[in-house]
Protein backbone atom coordinates (compact mmCIF):
# COMPACT_ATOMS: atom_id res chain seq x y z
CA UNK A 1 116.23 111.85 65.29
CA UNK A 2 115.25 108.60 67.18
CA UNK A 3 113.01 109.14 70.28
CA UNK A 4 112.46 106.67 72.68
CA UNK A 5 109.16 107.47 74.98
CA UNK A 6 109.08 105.09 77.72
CA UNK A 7 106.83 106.97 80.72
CA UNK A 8 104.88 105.24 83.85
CA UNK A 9 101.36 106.07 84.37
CA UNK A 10 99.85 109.63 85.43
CA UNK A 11 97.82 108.04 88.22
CA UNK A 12 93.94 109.17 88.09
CA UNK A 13 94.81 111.34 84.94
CA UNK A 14 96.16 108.54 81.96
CA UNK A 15 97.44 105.07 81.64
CA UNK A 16 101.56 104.92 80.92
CA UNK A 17 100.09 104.39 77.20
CA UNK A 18 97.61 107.07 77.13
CA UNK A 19 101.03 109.69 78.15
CA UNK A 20 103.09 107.77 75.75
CA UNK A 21 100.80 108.71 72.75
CA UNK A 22 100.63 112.48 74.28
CA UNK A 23 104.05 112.85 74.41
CA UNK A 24 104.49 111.53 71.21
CA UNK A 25 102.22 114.18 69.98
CA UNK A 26 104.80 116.91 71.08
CA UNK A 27 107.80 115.44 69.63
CA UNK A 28 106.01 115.33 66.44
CA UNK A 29 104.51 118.56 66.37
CA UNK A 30 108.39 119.78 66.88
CA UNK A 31 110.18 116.90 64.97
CA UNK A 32 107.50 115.71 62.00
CA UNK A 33 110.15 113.56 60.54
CA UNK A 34 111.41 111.88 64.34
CA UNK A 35 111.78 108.14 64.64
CA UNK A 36 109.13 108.14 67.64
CA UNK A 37 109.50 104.21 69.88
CA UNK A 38 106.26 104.28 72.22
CA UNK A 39 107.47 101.63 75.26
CA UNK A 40 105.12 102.50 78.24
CA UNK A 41 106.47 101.43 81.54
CA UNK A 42 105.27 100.54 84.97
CA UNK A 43 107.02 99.33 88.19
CA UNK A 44 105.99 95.28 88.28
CA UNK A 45 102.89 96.56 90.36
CA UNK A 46 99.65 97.83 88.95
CA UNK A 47 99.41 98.80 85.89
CA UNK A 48 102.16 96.44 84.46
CA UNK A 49 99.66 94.49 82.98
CA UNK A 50 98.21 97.02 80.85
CA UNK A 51 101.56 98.25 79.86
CA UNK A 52 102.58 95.05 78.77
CA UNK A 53 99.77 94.56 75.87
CA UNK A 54 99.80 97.71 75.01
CA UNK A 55 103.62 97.32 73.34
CA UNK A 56 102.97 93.55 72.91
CA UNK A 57 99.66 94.84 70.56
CA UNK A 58 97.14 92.41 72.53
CA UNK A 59 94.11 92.44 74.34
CA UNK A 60 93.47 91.20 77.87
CA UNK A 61 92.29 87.94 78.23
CA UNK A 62 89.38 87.62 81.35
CA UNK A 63 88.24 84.73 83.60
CA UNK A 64 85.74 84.45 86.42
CA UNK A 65 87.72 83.69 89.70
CA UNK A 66 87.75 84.97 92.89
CA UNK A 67 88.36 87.89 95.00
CA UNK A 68 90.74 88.41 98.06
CA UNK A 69 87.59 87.23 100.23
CA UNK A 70 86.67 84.47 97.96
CA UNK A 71 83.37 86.53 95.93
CA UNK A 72 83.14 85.42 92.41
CA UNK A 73 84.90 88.22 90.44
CA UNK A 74 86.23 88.73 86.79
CA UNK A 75 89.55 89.23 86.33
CA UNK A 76 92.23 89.76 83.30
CA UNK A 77 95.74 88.19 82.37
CA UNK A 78 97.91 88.60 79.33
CA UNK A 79 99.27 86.30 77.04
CA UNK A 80 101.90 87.83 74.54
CA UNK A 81 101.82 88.07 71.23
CA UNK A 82 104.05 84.93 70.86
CA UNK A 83 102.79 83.15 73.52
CA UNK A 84 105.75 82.67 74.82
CA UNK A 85 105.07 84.60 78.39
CA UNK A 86 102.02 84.90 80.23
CA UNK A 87 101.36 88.30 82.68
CA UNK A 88 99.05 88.24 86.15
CA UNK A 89 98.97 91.02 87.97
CA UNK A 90 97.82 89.95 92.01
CA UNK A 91 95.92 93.45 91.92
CA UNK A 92 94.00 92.02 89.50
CA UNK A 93 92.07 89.42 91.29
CA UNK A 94 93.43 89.51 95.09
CA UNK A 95 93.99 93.20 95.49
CA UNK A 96 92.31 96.08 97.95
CA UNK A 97 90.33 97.45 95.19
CA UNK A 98 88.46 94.46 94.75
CA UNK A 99 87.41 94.99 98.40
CA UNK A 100 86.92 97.95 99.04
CA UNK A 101 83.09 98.15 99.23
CA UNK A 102 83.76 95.80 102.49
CA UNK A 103 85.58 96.22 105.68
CA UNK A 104 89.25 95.08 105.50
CA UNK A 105 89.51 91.04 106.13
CA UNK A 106 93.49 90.88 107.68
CA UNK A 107 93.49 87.13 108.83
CA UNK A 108 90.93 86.35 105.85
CA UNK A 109 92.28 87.38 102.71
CA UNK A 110 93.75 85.36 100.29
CA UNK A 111 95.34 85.00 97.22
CA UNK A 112 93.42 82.05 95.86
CA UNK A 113 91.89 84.23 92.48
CA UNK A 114 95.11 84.92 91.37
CA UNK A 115 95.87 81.31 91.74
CA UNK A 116 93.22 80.48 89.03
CA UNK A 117 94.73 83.35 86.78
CA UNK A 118 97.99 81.59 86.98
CA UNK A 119 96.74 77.97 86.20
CA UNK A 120 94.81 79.84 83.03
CA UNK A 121 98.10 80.99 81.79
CA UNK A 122 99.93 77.88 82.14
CA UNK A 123 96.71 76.36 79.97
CA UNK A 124 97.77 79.28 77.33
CA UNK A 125 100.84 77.07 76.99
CA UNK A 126 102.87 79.65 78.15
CA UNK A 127 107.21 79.11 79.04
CA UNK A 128 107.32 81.72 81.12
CA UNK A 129 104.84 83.18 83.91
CA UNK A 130 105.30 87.36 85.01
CA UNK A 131 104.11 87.60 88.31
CA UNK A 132 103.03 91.55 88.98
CA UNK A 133 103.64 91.86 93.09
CA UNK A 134 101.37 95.04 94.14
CA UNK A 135 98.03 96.39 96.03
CA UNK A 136 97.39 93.01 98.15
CA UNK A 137 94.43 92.60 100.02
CA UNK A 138 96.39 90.13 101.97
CA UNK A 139 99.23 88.33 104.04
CA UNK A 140 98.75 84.38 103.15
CA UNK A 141 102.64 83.77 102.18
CA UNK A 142 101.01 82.90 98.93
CA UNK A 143 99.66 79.93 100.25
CA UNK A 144 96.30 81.02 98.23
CA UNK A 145 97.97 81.22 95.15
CA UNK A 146 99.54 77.66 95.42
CA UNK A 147 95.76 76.17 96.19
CA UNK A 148 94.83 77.87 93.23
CA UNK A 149 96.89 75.88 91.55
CA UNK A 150 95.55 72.90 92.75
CA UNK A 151 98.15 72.63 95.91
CA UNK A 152 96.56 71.29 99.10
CA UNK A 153 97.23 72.92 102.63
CA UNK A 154 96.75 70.37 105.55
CA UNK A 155 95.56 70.69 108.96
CA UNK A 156 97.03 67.22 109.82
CA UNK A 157 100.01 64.99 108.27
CA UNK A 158 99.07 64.19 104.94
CA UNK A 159 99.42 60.39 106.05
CA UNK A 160 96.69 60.76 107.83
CA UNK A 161 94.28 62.23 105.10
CA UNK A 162 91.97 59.78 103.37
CA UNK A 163 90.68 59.68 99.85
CA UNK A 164 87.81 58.44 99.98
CA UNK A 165 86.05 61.00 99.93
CA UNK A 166 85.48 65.18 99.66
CA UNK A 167 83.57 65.23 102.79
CA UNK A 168 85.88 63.76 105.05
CA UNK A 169 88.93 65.90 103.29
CA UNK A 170 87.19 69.05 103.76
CA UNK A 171 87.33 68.48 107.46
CA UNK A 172 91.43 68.56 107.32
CA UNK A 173 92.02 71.92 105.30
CA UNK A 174 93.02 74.82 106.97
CA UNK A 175 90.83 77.79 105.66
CA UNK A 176 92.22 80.53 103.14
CA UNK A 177 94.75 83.41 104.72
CA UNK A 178 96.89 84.14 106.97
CA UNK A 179 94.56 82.36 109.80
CA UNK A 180 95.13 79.35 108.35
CA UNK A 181 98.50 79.44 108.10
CA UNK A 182 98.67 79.57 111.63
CA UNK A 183 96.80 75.67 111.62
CA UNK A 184 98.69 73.94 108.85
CA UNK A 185 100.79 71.00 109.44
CA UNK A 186 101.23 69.63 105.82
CA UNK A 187 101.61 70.23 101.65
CA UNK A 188 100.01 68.39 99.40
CA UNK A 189 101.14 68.84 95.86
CA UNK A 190 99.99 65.71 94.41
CA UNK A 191 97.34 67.58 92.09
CA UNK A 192 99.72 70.85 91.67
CA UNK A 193 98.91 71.88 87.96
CA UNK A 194 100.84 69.60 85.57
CA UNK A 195 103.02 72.89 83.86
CA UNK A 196 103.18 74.52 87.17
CA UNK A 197 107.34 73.50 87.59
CA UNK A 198 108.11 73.09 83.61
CA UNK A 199 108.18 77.11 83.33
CA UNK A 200 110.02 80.11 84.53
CA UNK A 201 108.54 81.86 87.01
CA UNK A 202 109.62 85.65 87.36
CA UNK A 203 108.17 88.06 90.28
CA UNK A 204 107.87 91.85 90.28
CA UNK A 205 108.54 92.94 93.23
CA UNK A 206 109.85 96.66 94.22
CA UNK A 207 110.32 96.03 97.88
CA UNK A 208 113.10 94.20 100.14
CA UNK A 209 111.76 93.51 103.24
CA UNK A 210 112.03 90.04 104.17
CA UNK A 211 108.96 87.64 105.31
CA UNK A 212 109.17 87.56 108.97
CA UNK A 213 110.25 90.21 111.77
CA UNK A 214 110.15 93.64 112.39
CA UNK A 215 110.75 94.35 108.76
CA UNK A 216 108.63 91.55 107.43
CA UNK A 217 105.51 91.56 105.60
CA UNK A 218 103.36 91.92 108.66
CA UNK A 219 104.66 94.26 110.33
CA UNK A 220 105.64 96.70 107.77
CA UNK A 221 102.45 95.79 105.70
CA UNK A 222 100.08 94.59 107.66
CA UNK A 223 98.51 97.58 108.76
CA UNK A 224 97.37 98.58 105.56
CA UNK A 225 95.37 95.46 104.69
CA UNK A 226 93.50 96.26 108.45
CA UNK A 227 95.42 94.14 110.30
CA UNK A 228 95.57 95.55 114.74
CA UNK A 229 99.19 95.57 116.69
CA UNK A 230 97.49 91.73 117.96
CA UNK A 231 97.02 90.68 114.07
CA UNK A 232 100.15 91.37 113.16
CA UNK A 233 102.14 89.09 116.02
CA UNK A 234 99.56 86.19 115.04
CA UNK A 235 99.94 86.82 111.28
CA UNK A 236 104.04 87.40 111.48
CA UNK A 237 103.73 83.77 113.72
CA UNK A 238 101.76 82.09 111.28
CA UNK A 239 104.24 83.42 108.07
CA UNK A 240 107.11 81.70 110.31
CA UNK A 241 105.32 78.57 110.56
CA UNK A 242 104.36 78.83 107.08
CA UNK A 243 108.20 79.10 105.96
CA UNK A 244 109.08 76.14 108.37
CA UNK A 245 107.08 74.17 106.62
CA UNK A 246 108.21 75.03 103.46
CA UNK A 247 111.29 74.79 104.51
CA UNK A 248 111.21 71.24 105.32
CA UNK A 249 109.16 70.33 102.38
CA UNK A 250 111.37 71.81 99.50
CA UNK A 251 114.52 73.12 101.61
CA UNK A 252 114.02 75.82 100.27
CA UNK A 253 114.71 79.03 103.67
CA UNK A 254 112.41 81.70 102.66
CA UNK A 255 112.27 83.24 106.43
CA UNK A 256 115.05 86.32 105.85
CA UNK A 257 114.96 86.47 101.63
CA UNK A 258 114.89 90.12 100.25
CA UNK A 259 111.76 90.73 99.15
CA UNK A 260 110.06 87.39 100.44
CA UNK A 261 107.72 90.27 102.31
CA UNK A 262 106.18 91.79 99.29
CA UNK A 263 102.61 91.47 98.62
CA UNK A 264 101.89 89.87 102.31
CA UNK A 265 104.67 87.17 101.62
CA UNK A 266 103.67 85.30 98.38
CA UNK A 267 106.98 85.00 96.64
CA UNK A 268 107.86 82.96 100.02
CA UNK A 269 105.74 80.00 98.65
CA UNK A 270 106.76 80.14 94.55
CA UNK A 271 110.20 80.49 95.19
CA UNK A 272 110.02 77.80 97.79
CA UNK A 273 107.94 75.35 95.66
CA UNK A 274 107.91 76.51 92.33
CA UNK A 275 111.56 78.14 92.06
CA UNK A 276 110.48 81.42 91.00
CA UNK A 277 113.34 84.63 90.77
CA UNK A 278 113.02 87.58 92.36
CA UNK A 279 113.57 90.50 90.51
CA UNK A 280 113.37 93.97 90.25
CA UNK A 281 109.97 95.29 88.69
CA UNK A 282 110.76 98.24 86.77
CA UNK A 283 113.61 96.38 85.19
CA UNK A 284 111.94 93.17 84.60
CA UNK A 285 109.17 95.40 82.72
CA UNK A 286 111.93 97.31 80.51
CA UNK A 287 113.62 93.40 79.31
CA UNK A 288 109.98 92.24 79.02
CA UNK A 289 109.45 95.13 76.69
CA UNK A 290 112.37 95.53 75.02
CA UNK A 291 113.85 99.13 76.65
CA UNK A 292 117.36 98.70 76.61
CA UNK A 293 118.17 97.88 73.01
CA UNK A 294 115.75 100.60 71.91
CA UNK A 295 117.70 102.98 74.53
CA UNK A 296 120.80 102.10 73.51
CA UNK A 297 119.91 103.20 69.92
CA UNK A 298 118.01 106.42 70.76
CA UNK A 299 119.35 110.04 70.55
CA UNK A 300 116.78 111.33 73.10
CA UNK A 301 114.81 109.05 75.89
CA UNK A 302 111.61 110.51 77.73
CA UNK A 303 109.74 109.53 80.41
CA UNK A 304 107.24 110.77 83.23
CA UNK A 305 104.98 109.91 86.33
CA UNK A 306 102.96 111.44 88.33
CA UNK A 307 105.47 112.57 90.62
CA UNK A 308 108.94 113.19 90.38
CA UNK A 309 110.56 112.86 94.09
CA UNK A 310 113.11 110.81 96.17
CA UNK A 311 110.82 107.28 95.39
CA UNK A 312 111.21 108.04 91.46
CA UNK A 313 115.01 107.25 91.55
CA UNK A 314 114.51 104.12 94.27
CA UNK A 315 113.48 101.36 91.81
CA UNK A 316 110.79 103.07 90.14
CA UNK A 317 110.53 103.87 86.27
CA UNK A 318 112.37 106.53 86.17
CA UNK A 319 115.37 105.41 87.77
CA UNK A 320 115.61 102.32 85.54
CA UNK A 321 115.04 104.15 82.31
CA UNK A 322 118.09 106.58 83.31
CA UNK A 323 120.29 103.61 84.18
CA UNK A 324 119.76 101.95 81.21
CA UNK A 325 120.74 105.33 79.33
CA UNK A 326 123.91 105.84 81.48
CA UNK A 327 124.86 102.22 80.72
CA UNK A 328 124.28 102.54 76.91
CA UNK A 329 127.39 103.42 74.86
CA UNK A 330 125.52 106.42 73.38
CA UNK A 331 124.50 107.86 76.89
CA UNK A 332 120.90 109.53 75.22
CA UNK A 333 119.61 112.68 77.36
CA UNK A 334 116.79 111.44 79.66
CA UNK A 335 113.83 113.93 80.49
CA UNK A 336 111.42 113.61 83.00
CA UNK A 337 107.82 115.32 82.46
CA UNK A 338 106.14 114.77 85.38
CA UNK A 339 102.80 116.18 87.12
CA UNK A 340 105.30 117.87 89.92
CA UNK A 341 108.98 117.64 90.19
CA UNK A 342 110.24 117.83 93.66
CA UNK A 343 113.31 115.99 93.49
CA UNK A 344 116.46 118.14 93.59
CA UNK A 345 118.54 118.64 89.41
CA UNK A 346 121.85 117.04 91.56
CA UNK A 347 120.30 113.77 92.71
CA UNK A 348 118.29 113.41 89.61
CA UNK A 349 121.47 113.69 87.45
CA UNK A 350 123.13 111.08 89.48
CA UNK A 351 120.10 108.76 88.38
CA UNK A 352 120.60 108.81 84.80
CA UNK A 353 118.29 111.78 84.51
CA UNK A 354 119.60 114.78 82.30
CA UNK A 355 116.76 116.98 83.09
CA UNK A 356 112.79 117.08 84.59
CA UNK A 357 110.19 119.42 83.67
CA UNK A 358 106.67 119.61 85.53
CA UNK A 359 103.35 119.92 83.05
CA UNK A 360 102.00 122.86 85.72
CA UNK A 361 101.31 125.94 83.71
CA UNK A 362 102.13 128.07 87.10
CA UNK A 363 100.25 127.73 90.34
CA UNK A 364 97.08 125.65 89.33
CA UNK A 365 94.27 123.63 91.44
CA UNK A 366 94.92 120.01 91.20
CA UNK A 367 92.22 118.58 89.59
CA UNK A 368 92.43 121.64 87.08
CA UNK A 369 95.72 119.93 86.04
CA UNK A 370 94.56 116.20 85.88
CA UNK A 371 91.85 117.95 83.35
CA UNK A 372 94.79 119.34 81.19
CA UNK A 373 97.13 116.54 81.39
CA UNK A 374 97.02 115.17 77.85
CA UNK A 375 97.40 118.48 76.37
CA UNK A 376 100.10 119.72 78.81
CA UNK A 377 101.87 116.66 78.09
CA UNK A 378 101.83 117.13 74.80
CA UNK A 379 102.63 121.14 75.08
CA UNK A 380 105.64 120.73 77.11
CA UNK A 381 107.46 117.46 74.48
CA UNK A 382 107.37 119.77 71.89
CA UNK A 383 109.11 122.24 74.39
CA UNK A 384 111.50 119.63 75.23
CA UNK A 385 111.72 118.69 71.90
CA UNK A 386 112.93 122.11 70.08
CA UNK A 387 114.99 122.90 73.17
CA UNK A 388 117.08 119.41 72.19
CA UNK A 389 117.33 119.80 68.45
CA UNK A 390 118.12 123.24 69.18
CA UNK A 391 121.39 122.08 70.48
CA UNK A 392 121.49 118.86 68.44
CA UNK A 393 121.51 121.30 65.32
């Protein structure tokens, strides 16, 4: 029997790996002589890095760079094992946990840090660059990410900037976030990293909203970085002048693009300058990794969360591990083992999902069941797993 365990993290109990190797535990205690595949998952947004080396076999690679409010902070990347693609997760270095000992900064934030991490992949000699969209500290339109790469945002006509020297230039750059979007007038990619257009640049992103307007990145996301009802009109201005200029420098429109609004608007400025694609996380992760060939060759597919409710089959792991199943030719069962399961057996069918079971003994205190996680996890494969071969036999 080939089993394919491909789960998402149990958030504040184990890392998509850690539940892959307990799961793993129960099919083998049922199935000693299984064909066991351990792919852990995640969404494009945290944890995607981690999930990444752990089916690549590599460790995290660190740098010092900066935080979302420009502190000196260590941060990792990934590198496969081929060096073929490089991974940054924006949580990493520009995200809310990075701030959080500090009072939210709405029209200061900035993705400048991850910035850096990108440039160190590119020195890795990467081809291709995963950008992992998720937990933003800010709304800069990724304006911080492109300085990070040496770009140069100008508070007057790059005519009228000298060279001669840093003094003088320092005067005519706008400041880092969405604040100084609001003051700049020109781009200056003259010193953009050398490798920065040679590769592919791919973005995680699980969201569609668009950059600007009522659905756009400040409105929908700006109050969870901080930002006040007055923030959010002067950040959702300074995005549109942002994409203007963009717009006339590349002609590239980023204004109304699906999913130009994730992580406070930074695919506006990669896809604008640096051509990156869009796609969707959880699927980009499953390619990345390898998931549909080893679906398409497995007799039984599980995989788990947290939670099992209506977001589970909207782009998250779940929902791409059962459409990869119901695309194979073989069609595999998929299980869900999840913390809870609240979403009703119809819709989760029509996902891809054959059945979900929750790792809850019976009524039990929460952090009672974040203690027992690994060995529920375990407990309830092996359930899973005689109940299939029961009717396999």
């Amino acid at each position: 029997m080939r089993v394919v365990i491909a789960p998402d993290a149990f958030k504040g109990s184990a890392t998509a790996a850690e539940v892959a190797r307990h799961l793993a535990d129960g099919v083998l205690a049922a199935a000693p002589d299984a064909q066991v595949t351990l792919l852990p998952m995640a969404d494009g947004g945290e944890g995607t890095l981690d999930a990444l080396l752990s089916v690549w076999g590599v460790e995290a690679r660190e740098l010092t760079t900066v935080d979302a409010i420009g502190r000196p902070h260590r941060a990792r990347y990934g590198v496969s094992a081929d060096g073929r693609i490089g991974v940054v997760e924006l949580a990493a270095a520009s995200g809310l946990p990075g701030v959080s000992d500090v009072g939210l900064q709405p029209l200061h934030a900035h993705t400048r840090g991850t910035g850096a991490l990108a440039a160190a992949v590119l020195d890795a000699g990467v081809e291709e660059v995963v950008v992992c969209l998720g937990g933003s500290a800010s709304t800069d339109g990724g304006a911080g990410l492109l300085t990070g790469l040496g770009a140069r945002l100008l508070a007057h006509s790059p005519a009228t900037v000298p060279s001669s020297t840093d003094d003088e230039l320092a005067g005519r750059l706008v400041p880092d976030g969405g604040e100084g979007l609001a003051r700049v007038v020109g781009l200056d990619l003259d010193a953009l990293h050398p490798r920065a257009r040679e590769v592919r640049w791919r973005l995680a992103v699980d969201v569609t909203n668009p950059l600007v307007g009522e659905r756009g990145a400040a409105a929908v996301f700006g109050p969870q970085k901080g930002a006040s009802e007055a923030d959010v009109a002067f950040l959702d201005a300074a995005l549109g002048r942002w994409a203007d200029l963009l717009e006339r420098r590349t002609g590239v429109r980023t204004h109304d693009l699906p999913g130009a609004g994730a992580a406070g608007g930074v695919p506006a400025a990669l896809v604008a300058v640096l051509g990156a694609e869009l796609e969707h996380g959880a699927t980009l992760v499953a390619e990345a990794i390898g998931l549909p060939a080893a679906v398409a060759d497995a007799d039984l597919v599980l995989t788990g969360e947290g939670s099992f409710d209506s977001q589970s089959v909207s782009g998250k792991v779940a929902d791409a591990v059962g459409a990869l199943a119901a695309a194979s030719t073989g069609r595999p069962p998929v299980v869900v083992i999840a913390g809870q399961v609240l979403l009703p057996a119809r819709r989760a069918r029509a996902a891809g999902i054959t059945a979900a079971f929750s790792i809850a003994p019976g009524p039990i205190d929460l952090d009672e069941l974040m203690g027992r996680t690994p060995t529920r996890l375990t407990e309830v494969a092996a359930s899973v797993t005689s109940l299939y071969l029961g009717s396999w036999r």
